[in-house]
N, C-alpha and C. Protein backbone atom coordinates (compact mmCIF):
# COMPACT_ATOMS: atom_id res chain seq x y z
N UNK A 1 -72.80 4.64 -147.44
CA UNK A 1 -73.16 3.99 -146.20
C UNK A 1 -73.58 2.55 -146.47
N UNK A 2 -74.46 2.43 -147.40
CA UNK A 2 -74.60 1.24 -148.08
C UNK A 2 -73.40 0.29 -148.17
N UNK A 3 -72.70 0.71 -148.69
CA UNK A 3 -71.19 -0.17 -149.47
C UNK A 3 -70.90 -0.41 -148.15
N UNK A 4 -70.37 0.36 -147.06
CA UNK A 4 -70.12 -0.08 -145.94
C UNK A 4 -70.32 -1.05 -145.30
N UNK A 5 -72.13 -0.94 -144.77
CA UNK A 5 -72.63 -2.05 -144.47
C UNK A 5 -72.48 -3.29 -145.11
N UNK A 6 -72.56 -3.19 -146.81
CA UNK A 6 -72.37 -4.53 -146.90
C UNK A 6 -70.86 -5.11 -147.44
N UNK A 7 -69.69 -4.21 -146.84
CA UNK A 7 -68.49 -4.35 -146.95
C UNK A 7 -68.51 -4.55 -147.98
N UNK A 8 -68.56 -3.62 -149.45
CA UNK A 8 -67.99 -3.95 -150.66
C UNK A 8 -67.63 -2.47 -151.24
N UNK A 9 -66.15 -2.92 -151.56
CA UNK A 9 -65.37 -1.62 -152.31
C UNK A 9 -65.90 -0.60 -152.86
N UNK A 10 -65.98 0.56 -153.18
CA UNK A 10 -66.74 1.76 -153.94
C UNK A 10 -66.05 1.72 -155.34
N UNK A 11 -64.91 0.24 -155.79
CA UNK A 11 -64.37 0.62 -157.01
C UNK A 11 -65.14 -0.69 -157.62
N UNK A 12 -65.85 -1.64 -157.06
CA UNK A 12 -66.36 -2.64 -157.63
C UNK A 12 -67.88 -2.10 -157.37
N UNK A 13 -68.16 -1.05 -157.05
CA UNK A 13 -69.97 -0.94 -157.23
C UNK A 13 -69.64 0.00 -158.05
N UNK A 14 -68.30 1.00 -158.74
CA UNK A 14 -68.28 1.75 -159.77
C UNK A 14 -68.11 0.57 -161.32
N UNK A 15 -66.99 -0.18 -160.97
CA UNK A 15 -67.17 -1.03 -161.64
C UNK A 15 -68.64 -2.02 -162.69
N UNK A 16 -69.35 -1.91 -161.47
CA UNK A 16 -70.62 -2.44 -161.82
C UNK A 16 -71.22 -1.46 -162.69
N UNK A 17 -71.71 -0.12 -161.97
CA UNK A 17 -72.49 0.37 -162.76
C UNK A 17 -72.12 1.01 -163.94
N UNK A 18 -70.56 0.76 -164.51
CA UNK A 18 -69.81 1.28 -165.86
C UNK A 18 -69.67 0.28 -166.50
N UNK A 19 -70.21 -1.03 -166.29
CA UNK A 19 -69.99 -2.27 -166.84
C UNK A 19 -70.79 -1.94 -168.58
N UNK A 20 -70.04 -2.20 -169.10
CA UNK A 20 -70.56 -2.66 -170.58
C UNK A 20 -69.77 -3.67 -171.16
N UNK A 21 -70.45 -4.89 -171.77
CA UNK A 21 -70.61 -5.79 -172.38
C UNK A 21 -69.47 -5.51 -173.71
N UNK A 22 -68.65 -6.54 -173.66
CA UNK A 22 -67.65 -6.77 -174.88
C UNK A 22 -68.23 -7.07 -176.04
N UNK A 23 -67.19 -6.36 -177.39
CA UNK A 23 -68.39 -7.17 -178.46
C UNK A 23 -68.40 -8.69 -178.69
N UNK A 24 -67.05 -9.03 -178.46
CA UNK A 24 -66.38 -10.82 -178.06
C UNK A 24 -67.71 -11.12 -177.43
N UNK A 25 -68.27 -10.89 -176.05
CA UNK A 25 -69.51 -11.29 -175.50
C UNK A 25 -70.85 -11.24 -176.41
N UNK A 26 -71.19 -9.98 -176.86
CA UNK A 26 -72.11 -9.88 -177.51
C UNK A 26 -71.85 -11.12 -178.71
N UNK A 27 -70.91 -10.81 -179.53
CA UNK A 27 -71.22 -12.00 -180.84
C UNK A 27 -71.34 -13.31 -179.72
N UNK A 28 -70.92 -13.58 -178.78
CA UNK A 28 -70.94 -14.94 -178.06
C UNK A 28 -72.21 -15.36 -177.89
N UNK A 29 -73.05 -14.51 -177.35
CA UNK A 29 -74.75 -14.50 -177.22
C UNK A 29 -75.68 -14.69 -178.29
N UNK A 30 -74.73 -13.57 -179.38
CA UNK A 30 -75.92 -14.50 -181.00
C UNK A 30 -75.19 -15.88 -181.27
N UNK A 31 -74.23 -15.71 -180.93
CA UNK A 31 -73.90 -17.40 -181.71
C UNK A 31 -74.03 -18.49 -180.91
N UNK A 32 -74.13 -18.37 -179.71
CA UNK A 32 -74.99 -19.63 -178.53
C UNK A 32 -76.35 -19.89 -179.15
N UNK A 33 -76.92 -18.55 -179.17
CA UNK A 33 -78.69 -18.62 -179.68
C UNK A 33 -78.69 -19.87 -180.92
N UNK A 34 -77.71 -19.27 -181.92
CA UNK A 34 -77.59 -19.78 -183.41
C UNK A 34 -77.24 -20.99 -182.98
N UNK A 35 -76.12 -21.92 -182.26
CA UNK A 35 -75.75 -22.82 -181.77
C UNK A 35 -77.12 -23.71 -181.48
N UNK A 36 -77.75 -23.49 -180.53
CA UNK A 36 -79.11 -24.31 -179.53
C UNK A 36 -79.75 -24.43 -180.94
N UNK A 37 -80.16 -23.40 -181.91
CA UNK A 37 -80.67 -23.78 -182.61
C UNK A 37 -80.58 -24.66 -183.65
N UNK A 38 -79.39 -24.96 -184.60
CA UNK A 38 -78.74 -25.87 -184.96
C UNK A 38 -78.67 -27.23 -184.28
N UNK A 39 -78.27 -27.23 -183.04
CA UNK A 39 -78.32 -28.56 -182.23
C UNK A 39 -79.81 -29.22 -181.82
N UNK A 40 -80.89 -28.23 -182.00
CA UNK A 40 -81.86 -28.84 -181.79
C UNK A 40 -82.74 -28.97 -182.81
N UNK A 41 -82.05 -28.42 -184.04
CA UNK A 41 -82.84 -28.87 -185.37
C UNK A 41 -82.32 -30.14 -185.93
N UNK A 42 -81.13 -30.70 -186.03
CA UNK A 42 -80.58 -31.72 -186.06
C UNK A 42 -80.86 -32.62 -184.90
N UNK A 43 -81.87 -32.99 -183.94
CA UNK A 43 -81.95 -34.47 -183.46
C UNK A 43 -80.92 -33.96 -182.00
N UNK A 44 -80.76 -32.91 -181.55
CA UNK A 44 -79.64 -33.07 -180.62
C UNK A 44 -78.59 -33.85 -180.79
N UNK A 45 -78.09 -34.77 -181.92
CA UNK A 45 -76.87 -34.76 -182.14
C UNK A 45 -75.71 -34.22 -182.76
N UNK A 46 -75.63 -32.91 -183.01
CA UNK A 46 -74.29 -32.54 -183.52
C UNK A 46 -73.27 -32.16 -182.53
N UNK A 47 -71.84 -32.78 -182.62
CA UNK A 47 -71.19 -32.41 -181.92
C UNK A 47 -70.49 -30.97 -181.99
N UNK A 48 -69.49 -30.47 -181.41
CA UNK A 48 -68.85 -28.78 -182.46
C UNK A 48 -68.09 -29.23 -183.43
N UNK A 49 -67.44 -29.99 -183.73
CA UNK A 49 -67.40 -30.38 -185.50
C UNK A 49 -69.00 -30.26 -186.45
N UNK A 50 -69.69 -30.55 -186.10
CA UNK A 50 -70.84 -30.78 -186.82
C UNK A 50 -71.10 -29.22 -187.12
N UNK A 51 -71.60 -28.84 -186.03
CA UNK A 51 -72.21 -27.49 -185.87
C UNK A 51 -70.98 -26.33 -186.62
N UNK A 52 -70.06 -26.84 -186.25
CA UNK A 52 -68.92 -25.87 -187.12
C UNK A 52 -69.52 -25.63 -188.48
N UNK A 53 -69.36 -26.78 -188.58
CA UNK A 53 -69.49 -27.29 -190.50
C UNK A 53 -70.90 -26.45 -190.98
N UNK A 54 -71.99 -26.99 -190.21
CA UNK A 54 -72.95 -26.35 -189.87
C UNK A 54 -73.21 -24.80 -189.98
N UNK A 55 -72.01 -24.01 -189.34
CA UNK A 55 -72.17 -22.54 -189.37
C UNK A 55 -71.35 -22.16 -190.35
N UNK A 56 -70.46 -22.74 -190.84
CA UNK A 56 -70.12 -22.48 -192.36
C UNK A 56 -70.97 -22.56 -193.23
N UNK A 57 -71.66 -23.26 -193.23
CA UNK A 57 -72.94 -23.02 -194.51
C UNK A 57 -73.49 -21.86 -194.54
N UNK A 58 -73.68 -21.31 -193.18
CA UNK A 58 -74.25 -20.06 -193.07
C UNK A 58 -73.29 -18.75 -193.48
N UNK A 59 -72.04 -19.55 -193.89
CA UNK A 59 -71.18 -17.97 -194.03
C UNK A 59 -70.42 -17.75 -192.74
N UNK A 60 -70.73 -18.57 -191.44
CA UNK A 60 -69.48 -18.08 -190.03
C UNK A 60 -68.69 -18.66 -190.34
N UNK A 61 -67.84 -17.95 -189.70
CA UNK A 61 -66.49 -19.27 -190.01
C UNK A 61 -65.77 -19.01 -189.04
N UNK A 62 -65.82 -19.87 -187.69
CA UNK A 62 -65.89 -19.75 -186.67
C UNK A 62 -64.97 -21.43 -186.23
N UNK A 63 -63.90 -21.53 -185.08
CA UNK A 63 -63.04 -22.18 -184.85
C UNK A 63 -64.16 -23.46 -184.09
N UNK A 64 -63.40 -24.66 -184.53
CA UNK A 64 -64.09 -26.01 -183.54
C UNK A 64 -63.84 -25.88 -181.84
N UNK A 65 -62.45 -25.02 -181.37
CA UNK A 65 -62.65 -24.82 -179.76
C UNK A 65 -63.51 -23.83 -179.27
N UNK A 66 -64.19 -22.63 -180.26
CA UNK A 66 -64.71 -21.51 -180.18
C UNK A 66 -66.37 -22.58 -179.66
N UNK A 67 -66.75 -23.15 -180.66
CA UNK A 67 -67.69 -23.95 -181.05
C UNK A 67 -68.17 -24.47 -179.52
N UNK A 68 -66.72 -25.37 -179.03
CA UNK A 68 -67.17 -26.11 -177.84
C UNK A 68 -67.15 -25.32 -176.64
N UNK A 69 -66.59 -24.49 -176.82
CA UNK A 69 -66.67 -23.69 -175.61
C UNK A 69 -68.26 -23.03 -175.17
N UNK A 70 -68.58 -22.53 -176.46
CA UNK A 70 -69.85 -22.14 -176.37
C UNK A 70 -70.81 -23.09 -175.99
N UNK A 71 -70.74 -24.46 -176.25
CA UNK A 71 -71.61 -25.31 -176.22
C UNK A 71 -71.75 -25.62 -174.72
């Protein structure tokens, strides 16, 4: 009755509540965290070249469009 009233499909409120999180998403969320942190230990200037280079030290090895996207 709900869904009704507020005119929304019963396959997008199933949708919703079966929703689980990709692991693509999940690593996306530690490596934003890891990202902010890097960029704000360096002076706020690294660009995603920097920060790339940056997360290679750490062992990621993670693409420069991956980098900016996140940023």
């Amino acid at each position: 009755m709900v869904l009704r009233l507020l005119k929304i499909p019963k396959s997008t409120y199933f949708d919703w509540v079966h929703y689980t999180e990709s692991q693509r998403q999940r690593e996306d969320t530690i490596l934003k965290a890891l990202l902010r942190e890097i960029w704000q230990n360096n002076y706020k200037a690294y660009g995603a070249p920097r920060l790339r280079l940056a997360l290679a030290d750490l062992n990621l090895h993670h693409g420069t469009n991956r980098v900016r996207r996140l940023m």
